[in-house]
N, C-alpha and C. Protein backbone atom coordinates (compact mmCIF):
# COMPACT_ATOMS: atom_id res chain seq x y z
N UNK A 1 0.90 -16.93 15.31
CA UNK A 1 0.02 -15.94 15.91
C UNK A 1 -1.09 -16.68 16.65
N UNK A 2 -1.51 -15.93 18.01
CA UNK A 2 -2.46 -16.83 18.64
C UNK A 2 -3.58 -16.75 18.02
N UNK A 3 -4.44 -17.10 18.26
CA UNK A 3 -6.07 -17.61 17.40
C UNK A 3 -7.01 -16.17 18.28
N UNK A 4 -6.76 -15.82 19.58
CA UNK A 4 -7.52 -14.31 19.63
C UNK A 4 -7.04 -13.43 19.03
N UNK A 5 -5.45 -13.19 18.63
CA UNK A 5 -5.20 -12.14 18.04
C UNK A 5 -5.40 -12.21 16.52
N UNK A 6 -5.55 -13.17 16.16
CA UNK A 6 -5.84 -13.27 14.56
C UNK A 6 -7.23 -12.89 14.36
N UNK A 7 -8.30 -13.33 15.17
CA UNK A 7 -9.37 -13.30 15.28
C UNK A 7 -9.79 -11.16 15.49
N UNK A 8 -8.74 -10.66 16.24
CA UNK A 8 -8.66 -9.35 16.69
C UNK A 8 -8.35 -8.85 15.45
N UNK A 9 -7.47 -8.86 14.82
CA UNK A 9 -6.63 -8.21 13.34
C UNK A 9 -7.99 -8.39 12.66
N UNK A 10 -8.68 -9.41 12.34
CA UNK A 10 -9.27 -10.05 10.82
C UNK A 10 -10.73 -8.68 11.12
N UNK A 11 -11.42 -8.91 12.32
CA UNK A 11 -12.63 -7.77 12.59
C UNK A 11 -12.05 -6.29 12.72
N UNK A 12 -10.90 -6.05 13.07
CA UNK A 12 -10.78 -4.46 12.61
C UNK A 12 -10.21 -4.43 10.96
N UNK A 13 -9.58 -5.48 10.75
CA UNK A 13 -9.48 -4.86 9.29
C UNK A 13 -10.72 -5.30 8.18
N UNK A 14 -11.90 -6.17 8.74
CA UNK A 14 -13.21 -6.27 8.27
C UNK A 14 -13.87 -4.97 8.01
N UNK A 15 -13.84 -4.16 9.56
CA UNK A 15 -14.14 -3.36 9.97
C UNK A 15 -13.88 -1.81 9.56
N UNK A 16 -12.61 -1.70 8.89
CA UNK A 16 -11.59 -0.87 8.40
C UNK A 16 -12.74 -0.74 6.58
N UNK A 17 -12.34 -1.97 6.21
CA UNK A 17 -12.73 -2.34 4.83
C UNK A 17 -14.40 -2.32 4.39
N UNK A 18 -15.32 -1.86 5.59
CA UNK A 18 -16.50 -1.67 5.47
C UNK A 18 -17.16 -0.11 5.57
N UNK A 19 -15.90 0.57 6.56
CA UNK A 19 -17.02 1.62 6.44
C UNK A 19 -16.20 2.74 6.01
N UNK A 20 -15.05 1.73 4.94
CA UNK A 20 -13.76 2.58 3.37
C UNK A 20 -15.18 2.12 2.62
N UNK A 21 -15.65 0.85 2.47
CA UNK A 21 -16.60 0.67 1.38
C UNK A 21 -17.75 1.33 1.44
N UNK A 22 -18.18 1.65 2.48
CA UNK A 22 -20.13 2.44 2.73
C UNK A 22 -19.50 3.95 2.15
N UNK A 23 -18.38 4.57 3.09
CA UNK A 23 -17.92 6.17 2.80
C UNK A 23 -18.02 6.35 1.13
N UNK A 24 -17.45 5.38 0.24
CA UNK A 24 -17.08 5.66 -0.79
C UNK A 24 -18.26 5.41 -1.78
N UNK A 25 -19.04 4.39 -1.69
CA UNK A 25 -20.43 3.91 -2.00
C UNK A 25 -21.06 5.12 -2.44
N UNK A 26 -21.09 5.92 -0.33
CA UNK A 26 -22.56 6.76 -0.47
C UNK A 26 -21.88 7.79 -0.68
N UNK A 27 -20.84 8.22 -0.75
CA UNK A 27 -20.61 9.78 -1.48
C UNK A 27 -19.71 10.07 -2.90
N UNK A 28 -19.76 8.91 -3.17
CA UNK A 28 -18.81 9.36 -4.75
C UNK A 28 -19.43 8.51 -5.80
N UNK A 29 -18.57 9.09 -6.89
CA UNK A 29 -18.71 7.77 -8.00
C UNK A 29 -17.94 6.59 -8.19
N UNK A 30 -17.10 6.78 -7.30
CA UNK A 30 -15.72 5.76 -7.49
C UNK A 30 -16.44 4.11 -7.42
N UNK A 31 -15.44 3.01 -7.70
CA UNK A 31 -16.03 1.65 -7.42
C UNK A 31 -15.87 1.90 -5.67
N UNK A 32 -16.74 0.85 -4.82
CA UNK A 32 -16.75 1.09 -3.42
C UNK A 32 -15.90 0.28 -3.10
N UNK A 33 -15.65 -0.45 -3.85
CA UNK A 33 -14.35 -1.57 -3.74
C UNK A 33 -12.95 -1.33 -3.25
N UNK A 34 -12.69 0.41 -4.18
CA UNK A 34 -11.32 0.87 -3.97
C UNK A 34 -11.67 1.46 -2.28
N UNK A 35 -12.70 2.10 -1.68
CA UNK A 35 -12.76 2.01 -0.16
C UNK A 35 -12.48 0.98 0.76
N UNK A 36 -12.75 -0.34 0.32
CA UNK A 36 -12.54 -1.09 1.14
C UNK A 36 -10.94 -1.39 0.96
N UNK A 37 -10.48 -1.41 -0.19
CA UNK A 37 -8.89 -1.74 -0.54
C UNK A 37 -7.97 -0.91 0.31
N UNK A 38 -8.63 0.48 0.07
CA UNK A 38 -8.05 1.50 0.76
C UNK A 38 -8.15 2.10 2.24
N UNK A 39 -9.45 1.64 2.41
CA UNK A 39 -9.68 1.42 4.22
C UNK A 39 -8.75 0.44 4.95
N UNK A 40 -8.31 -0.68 4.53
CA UNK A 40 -7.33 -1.37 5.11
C UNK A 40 -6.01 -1.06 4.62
N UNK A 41 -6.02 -0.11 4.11
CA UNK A 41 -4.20 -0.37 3.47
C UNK A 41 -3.26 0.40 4.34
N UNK A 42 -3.50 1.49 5.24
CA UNK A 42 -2.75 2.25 6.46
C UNK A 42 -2.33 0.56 7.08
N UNK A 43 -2.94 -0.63 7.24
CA UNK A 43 -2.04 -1.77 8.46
C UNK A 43 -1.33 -2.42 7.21
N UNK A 44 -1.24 -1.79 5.68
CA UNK A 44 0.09 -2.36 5.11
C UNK A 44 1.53 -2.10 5.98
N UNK A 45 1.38 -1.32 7.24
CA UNK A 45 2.80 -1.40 8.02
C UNK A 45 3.11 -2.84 8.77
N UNK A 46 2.01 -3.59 8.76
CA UNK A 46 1.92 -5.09 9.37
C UNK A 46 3.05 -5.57 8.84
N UNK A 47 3.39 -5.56 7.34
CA UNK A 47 4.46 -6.26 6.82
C UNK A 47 5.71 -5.85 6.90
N UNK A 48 6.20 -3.95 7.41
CA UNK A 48 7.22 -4.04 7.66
C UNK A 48 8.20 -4.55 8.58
N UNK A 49 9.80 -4.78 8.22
CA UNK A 49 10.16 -5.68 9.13
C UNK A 49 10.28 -5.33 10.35
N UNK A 50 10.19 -5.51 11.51
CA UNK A 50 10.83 -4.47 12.42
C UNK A 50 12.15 -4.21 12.63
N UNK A 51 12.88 -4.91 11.87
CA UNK A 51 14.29 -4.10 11.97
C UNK A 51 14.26 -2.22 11.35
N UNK A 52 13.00 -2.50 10.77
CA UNK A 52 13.20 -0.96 10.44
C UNK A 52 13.10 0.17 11.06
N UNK A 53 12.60 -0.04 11.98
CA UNK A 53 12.10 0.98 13.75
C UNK A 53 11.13 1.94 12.89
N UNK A 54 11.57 3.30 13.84
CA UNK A 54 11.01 4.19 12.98
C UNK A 54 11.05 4.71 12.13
N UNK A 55 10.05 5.67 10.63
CA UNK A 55 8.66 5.43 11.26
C UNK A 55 8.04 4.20 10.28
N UNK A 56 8.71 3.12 9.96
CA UNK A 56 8.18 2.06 9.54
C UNK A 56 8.16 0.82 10.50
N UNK A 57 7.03 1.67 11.10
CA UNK A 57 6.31 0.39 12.17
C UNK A 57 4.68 0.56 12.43
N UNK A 58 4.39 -0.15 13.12
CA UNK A 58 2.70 0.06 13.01
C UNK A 58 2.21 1.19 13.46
N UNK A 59 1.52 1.72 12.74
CA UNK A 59 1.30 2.96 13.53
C UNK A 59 2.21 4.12 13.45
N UNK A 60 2.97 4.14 12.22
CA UNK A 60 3.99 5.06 11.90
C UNK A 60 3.57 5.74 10.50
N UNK A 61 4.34 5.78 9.48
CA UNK A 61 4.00 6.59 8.31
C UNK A 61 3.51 6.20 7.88
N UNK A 62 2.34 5.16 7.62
CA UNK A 62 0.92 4.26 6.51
C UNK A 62 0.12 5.11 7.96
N UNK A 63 0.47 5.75 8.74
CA UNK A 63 -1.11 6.16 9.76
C UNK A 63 -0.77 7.54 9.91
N UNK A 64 -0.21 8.25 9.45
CA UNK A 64 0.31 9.64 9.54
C UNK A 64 -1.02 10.54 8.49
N UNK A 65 -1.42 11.34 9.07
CA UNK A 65 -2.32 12.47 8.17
C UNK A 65 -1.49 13.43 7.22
N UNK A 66 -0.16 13.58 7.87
CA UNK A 66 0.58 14.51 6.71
C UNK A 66 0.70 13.66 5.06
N UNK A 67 1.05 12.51 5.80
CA UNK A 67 1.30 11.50 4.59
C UNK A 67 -0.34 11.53 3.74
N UNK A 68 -1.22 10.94 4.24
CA UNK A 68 -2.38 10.49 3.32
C UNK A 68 -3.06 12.20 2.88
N UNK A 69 -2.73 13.10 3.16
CA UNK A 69 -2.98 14.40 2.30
C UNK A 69 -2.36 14.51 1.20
N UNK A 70 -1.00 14.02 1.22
CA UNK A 70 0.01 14.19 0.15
C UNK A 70 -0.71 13.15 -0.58
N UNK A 71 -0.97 11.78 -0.26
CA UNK A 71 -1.64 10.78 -1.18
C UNK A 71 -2.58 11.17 -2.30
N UNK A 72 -3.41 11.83 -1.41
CA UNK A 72 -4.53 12.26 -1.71
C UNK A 72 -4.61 13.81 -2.99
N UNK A 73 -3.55 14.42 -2.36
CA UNK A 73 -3.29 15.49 -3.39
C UNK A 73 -2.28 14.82 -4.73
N UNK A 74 -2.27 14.17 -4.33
CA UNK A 74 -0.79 13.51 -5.67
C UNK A 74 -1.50 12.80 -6.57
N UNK A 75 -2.65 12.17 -5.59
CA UNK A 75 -4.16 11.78 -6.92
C UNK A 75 -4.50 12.52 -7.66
N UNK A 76 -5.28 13.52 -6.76
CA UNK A 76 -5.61 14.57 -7.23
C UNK A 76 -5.19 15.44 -8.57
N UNK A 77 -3.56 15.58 -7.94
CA UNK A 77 -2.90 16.01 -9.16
C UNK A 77 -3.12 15.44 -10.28
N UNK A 78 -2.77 14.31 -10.04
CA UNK A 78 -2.26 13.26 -11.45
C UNK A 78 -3.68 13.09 -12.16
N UNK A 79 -4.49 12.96 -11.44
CA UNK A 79 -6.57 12.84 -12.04
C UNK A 79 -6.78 14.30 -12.43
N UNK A 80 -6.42 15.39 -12.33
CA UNK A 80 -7.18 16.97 -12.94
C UNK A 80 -7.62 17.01 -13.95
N UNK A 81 -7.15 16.43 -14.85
CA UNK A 81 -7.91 16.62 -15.92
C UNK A 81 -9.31 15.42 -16.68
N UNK A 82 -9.21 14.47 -14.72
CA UNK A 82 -10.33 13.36 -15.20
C UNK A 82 -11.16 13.74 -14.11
N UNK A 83 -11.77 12.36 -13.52
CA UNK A 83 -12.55 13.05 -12.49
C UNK A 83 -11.81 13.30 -11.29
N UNK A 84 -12.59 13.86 -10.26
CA UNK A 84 -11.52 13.59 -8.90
C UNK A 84 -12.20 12.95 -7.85
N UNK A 85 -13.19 12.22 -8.39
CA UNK A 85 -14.17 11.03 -7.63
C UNK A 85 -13.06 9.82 -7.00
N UNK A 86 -11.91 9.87 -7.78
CA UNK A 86 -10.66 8.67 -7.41
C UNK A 86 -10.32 9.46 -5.89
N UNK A 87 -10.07 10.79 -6.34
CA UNK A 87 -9.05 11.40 -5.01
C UNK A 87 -10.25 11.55 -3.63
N UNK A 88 -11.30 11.71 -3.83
CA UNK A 88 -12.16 11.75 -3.21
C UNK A 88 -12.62 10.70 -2.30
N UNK A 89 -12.50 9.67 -3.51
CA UNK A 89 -12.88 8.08 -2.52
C UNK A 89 -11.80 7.80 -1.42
N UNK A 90 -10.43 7.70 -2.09
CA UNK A 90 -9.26 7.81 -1.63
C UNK A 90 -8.94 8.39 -0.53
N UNK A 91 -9.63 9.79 -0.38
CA UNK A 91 -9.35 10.73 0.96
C UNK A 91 -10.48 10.30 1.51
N UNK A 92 -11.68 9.88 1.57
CA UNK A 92 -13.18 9.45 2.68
C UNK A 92 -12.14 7.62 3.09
N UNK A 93 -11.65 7.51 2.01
CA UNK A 93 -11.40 5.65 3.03
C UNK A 93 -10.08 5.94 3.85
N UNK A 94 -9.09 6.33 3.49
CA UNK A 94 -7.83 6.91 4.26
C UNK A 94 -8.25 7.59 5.48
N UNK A 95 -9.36 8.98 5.10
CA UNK A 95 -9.57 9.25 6.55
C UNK A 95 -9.99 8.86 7.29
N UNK A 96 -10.96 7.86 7.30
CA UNK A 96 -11.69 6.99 8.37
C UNK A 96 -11.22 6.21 8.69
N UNK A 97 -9.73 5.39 8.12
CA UNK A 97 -9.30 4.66 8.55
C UNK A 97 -8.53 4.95 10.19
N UNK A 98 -7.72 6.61 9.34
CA UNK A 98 -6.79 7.16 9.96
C UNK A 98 -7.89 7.89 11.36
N UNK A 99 -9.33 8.60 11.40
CA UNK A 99 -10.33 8.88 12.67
C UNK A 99 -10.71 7.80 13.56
N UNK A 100 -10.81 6.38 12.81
CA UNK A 100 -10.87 5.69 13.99
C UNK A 100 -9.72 4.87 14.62
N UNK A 101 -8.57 5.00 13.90
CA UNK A 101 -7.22 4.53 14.70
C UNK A 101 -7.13 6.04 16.11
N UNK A 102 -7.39 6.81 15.38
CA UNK A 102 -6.82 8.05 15.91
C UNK A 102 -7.38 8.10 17.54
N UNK A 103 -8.59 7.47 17.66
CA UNK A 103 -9.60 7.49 18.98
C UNK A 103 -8.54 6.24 19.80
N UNK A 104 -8.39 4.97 19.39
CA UNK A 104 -7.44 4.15 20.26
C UNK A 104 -6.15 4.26 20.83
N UNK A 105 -6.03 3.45 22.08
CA UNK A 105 -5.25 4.02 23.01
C UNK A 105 -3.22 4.14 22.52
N UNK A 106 -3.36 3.85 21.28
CA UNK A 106 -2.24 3.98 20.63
C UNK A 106 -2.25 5.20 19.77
N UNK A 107 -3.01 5.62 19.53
CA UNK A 107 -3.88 6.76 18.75
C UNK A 107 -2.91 6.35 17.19
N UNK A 108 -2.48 8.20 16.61
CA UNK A 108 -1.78 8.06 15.11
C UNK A 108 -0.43 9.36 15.55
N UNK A 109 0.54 9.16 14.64
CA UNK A 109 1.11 10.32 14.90
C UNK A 109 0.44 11.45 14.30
N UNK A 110 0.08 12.35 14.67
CA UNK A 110 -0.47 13.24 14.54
C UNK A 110 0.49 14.43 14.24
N UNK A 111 1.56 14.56 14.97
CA UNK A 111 3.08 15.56 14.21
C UNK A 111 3.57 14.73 13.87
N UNK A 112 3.62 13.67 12.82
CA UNK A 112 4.58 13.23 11.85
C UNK A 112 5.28 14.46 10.79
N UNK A 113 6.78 14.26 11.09
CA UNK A 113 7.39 12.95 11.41
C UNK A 113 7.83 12.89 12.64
N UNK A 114 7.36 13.22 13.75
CA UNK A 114 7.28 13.43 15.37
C UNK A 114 6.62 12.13 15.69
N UNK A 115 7.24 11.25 16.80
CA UNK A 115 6.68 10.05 17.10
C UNK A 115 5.54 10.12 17.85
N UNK A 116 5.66 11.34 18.34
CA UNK A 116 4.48 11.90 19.32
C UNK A 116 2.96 11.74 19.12
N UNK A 117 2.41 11.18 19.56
CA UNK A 117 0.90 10.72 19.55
C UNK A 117 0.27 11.07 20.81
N UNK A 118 -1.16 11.39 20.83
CA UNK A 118 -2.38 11.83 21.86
C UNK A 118 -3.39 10.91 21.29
N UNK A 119 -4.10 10.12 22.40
CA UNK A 119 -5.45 9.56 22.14
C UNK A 119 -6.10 10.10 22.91
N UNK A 120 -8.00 9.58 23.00
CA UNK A 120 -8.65 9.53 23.67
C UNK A 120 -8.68 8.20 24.75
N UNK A 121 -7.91 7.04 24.06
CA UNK A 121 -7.89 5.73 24.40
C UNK A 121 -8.69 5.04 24.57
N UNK A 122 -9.90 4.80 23.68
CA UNK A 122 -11.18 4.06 23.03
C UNK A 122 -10.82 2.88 22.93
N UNK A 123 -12.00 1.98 23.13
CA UNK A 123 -11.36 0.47 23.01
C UNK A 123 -12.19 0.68 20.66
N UNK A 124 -11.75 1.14 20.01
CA UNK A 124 -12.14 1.53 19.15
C UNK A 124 -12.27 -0.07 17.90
N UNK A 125 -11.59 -1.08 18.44
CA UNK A 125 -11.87 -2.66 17.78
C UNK A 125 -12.35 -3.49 18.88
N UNK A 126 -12.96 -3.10 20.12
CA UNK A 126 -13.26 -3.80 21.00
C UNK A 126 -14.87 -4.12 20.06
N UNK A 127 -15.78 -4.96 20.76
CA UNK A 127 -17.01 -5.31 20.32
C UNK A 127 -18.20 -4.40 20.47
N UNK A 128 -18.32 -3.12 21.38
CA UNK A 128 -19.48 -2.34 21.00
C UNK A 128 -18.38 -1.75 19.82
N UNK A 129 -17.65 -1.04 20.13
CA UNK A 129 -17.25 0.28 19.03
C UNK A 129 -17.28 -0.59 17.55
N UNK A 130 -17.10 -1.77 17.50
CA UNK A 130 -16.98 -2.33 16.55
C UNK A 130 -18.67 -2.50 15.50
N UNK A 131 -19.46 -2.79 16.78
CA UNK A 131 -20.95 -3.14 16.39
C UNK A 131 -21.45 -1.51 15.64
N UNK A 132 -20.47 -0.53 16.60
CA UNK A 132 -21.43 0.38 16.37
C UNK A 132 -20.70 1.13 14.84
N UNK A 133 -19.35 1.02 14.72
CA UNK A 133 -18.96 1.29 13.53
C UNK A 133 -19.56 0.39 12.44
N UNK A 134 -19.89 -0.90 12.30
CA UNK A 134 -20.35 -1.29 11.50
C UNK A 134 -21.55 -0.95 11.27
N UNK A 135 -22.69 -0.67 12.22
CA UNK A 135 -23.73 -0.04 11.98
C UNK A 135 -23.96 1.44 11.20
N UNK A 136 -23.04 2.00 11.54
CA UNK A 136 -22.66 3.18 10.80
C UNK A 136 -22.23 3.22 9.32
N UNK A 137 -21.35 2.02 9.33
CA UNK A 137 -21.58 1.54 7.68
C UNK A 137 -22.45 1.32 7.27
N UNK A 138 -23.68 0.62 7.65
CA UNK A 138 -24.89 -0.06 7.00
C UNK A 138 -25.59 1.13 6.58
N UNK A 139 -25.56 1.93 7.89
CA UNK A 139 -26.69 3.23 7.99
C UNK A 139 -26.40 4.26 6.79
N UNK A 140 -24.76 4.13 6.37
CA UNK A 140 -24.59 5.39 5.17
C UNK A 140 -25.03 4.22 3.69
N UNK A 141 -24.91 3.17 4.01
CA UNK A 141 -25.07 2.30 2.89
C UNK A 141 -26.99 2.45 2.61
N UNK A 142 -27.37 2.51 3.76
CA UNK A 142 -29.03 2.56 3.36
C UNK A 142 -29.28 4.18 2.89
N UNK A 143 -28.92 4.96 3.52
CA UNK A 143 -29.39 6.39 3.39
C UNK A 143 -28.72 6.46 2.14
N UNK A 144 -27.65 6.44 1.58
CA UNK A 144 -27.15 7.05 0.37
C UNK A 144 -26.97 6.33 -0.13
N UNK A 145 -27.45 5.43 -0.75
CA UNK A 145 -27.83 4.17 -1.81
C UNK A 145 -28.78 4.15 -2.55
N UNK A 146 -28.85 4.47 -3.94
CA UNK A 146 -30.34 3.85 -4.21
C UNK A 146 -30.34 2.11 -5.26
N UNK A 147 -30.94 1.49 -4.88
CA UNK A 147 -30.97 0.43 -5.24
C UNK A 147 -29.52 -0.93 -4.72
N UNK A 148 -29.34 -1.82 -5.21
CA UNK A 148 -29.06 -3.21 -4.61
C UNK A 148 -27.37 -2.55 -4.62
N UNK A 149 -27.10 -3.32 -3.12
CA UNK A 149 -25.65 -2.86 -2.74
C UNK A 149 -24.77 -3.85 -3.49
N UNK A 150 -23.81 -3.33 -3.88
CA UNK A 150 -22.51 -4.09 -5.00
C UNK A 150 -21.84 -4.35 -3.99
């Protein structure tokens, strides 16, 4: 892999894994940890092979909204009778992962299991959107924080 594109992957999935960690921080009880785990885990399609086409390819079923509802409710389910601060964290890092893929010019499937995708076509890992998503992490990390960030 060339050294810009590694350099490209490592700041959106920095990027991915920061503002799964601020979302989950400032609105739940969950560890903020599982946000960041879970903010990057939609580019677990990185590892499929591509002999597999569709929809196990980038940007296929790990980025689908039908899919991470079902995730999210299958937590849900399985947590009812604990808290649902898990399914909660789970659905704030999944969705932000899946709102800011959704703005780039590859966007998400959006009718999965329809290959069919619409963007806005945002440079959404370019260097402002990047500055400014991370700022947006900091900003929910200061406002809904009280005391020293974990």
């Amino acid at each position: 892999m060339e050294p810009e594109r590694a350099l490209f992957l490592t700041v959106a999935f920095a990027t991915h894994a920061a503002v799964g960690y601020a979302l989950v921080r400032g609105f739940t009880d969950a560890d903020p940890r599982l946000g960041a785990v879970v903010g990057v885990a939609p580019d677990a399609d990185f590892l499929f092979p591509a002999a597999w086409g569709w929809p196990f390819v980038h940007r296929g079923i790990t980025h689908a909204p039908l899919v991470a509802a079902l995730v999210v409710l299958g937590v849900a389910a399985v947590r009812r009778n604990g808290t649902r601060s898990i399914a909660s964290a789970i659905g704030l890092a999944l969705g932000s992962h899946l709102a800011i893929d959704s703005l780039s010019p590859k966007g998400i499937p959006l009718a999965f299991p329809l290959e069919a995708t619409w963007s806005p076509g945002l440079s959404v890992h370019g260097p402002t959107a990047t500055v400014l998503l991370l700022s947006f992490a900091g900003a929910v990390l200061v406002w809904r924080t009280d005391g020293p960030i974990t």
